[in-house]
C-alpha atoms as a PDB file:
ATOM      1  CA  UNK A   1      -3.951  -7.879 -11.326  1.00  0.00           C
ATOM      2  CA  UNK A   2      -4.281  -3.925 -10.676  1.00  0.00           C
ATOM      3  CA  UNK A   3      -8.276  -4.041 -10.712  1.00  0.00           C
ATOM      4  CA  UNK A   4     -10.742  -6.230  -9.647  1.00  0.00           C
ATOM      5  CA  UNK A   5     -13.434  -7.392 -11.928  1.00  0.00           C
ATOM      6  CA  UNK A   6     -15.657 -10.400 -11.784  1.00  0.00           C
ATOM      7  CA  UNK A   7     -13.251 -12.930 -11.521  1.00  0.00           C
ATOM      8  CA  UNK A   8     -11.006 -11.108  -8.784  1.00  0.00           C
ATOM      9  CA  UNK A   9     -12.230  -9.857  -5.190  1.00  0.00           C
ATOM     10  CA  UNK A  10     -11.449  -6.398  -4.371  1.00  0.00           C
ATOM     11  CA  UNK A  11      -8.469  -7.332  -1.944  1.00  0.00           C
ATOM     12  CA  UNK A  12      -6.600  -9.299  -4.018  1.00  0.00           C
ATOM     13  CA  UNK A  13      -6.060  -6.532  -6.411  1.00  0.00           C
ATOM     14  CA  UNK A  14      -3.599  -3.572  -5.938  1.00  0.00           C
ATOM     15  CA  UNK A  15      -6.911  -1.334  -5.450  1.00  0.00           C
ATOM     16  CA  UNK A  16      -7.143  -3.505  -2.269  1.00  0.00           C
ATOM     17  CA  UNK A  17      -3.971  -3.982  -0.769  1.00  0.00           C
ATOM     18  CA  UNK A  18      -3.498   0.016  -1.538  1.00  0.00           C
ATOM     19  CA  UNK A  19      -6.495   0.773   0.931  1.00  0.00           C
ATOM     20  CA  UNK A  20      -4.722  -2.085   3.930  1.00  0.00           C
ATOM     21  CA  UNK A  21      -1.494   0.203   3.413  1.00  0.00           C
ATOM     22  CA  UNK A  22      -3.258   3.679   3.543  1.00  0.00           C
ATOM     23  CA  UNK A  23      -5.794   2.965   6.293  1.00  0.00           C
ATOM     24  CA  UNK A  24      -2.030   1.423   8.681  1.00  0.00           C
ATOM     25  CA  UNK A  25       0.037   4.523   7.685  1.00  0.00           C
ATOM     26  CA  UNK A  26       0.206   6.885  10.167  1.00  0.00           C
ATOM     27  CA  UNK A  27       1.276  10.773   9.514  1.00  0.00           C
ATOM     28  CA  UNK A  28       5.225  10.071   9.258  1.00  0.00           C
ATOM     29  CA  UNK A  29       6.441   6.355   9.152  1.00  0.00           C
ATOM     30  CA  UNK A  30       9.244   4.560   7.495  1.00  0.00           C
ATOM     31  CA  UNK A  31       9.400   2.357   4.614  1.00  0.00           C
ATOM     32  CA  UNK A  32      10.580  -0.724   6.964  1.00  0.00           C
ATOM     33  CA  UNK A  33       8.073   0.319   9.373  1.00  0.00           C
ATOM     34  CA  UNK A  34       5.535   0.197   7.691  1.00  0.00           C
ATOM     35  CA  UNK A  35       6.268  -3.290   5.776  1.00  0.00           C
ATOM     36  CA  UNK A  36       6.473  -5.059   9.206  1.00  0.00           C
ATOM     37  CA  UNK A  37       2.607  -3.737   9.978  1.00  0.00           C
ATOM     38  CA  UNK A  38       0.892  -5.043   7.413  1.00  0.00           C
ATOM     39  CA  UNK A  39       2.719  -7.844   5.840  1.00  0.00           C
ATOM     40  CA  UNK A  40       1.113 -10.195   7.799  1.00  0.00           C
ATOM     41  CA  UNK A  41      -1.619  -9.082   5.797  1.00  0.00           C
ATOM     42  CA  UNK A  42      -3.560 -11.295   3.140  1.00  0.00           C
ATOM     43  CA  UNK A  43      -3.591  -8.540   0.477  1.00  0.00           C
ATOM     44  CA  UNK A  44      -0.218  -7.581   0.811  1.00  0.00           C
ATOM     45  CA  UNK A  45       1.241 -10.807   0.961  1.00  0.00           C
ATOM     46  CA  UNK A  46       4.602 -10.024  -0.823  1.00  0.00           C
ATOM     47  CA  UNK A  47       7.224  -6.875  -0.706  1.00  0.00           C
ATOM     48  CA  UNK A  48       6.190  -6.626  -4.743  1.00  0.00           C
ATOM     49  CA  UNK A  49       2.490  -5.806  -3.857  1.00  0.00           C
ATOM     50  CA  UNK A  50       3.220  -3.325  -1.704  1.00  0.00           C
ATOM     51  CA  UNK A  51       5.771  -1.505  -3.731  1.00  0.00           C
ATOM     52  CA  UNK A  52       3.482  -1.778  -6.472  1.00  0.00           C
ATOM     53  CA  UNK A  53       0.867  -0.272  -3.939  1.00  0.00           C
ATOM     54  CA  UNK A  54       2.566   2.756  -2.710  1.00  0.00           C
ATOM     55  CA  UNK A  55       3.767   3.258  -5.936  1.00  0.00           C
ATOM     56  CA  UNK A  56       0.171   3.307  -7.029  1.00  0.00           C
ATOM     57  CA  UNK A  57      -0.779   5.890  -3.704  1.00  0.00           C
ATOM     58  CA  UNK A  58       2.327   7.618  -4.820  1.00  0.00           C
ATOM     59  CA  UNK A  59       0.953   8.466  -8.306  1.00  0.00           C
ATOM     60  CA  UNK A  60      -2.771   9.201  -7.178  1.00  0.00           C
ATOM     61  CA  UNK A  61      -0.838  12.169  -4.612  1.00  0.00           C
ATOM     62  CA  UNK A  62      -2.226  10.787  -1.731  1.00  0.00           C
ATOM     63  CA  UNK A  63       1.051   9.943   0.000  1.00  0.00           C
ATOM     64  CA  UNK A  64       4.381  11.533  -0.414  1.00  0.00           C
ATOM     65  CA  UNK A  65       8.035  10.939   0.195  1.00  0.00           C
ATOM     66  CA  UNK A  66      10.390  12.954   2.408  1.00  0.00           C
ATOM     67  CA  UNK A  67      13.328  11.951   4.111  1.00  0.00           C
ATOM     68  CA  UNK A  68      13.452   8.686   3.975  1.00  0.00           C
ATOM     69  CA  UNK A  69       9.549   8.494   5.539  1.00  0.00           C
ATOM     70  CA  UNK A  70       6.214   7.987   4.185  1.00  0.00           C
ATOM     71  CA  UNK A  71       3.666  10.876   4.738  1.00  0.00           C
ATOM     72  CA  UNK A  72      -0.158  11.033   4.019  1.00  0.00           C
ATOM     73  CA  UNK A  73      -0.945  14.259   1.619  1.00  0.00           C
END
C-alpha cells in the first residue's frame, strides 16, 4: 500500500519507508550502497519497496540520478 490510512501505520506504507531512505542518504551514494544501509530496516524490508520508494522520491524531485549515484536535490 502507497498511503497509510486507518488500517495501515505510517511505516509500512511507501510514504514511510520513503522517509527511512531519505533521512540514510547522504549527498552522493550508490544504489548498492545505499540498499545495504537500510535493508535491515522494518519498512524497507524488500529490494521492491525501496525501488518503489526512490522511485516515489524520484518523482516528488527530491533526489536525483547522476552517474550511477543517488543525490539529494
Amino acid at each position: 500500500m502507497i498511503m497509510p490510512n486507518k488500517y495501515l501505520k505510517e511505516e509500512d506504507t511507501l510514504l514511510g519507508s520513503s522517509a527511512v531512505i531519505f533521512n540514510n542518504l547522504t549527498d552522493k551514494q550508490s544504489l548498492s550502497e545505499l540498499w545495504d544501509k537500510v535493508k535491515q530496516d522494518d519498512a524497507v524490508y524488500n529490494f521492491e519497496r525501496f525501488i518503489l520508494s526512490l522511485d516515489m522520491l524520484y518523482l516528488l524531485d527530491v533526489i536525483d540520478f547522476n552517474e550511477n549515484n543517488i543525490i539529494k536535490v
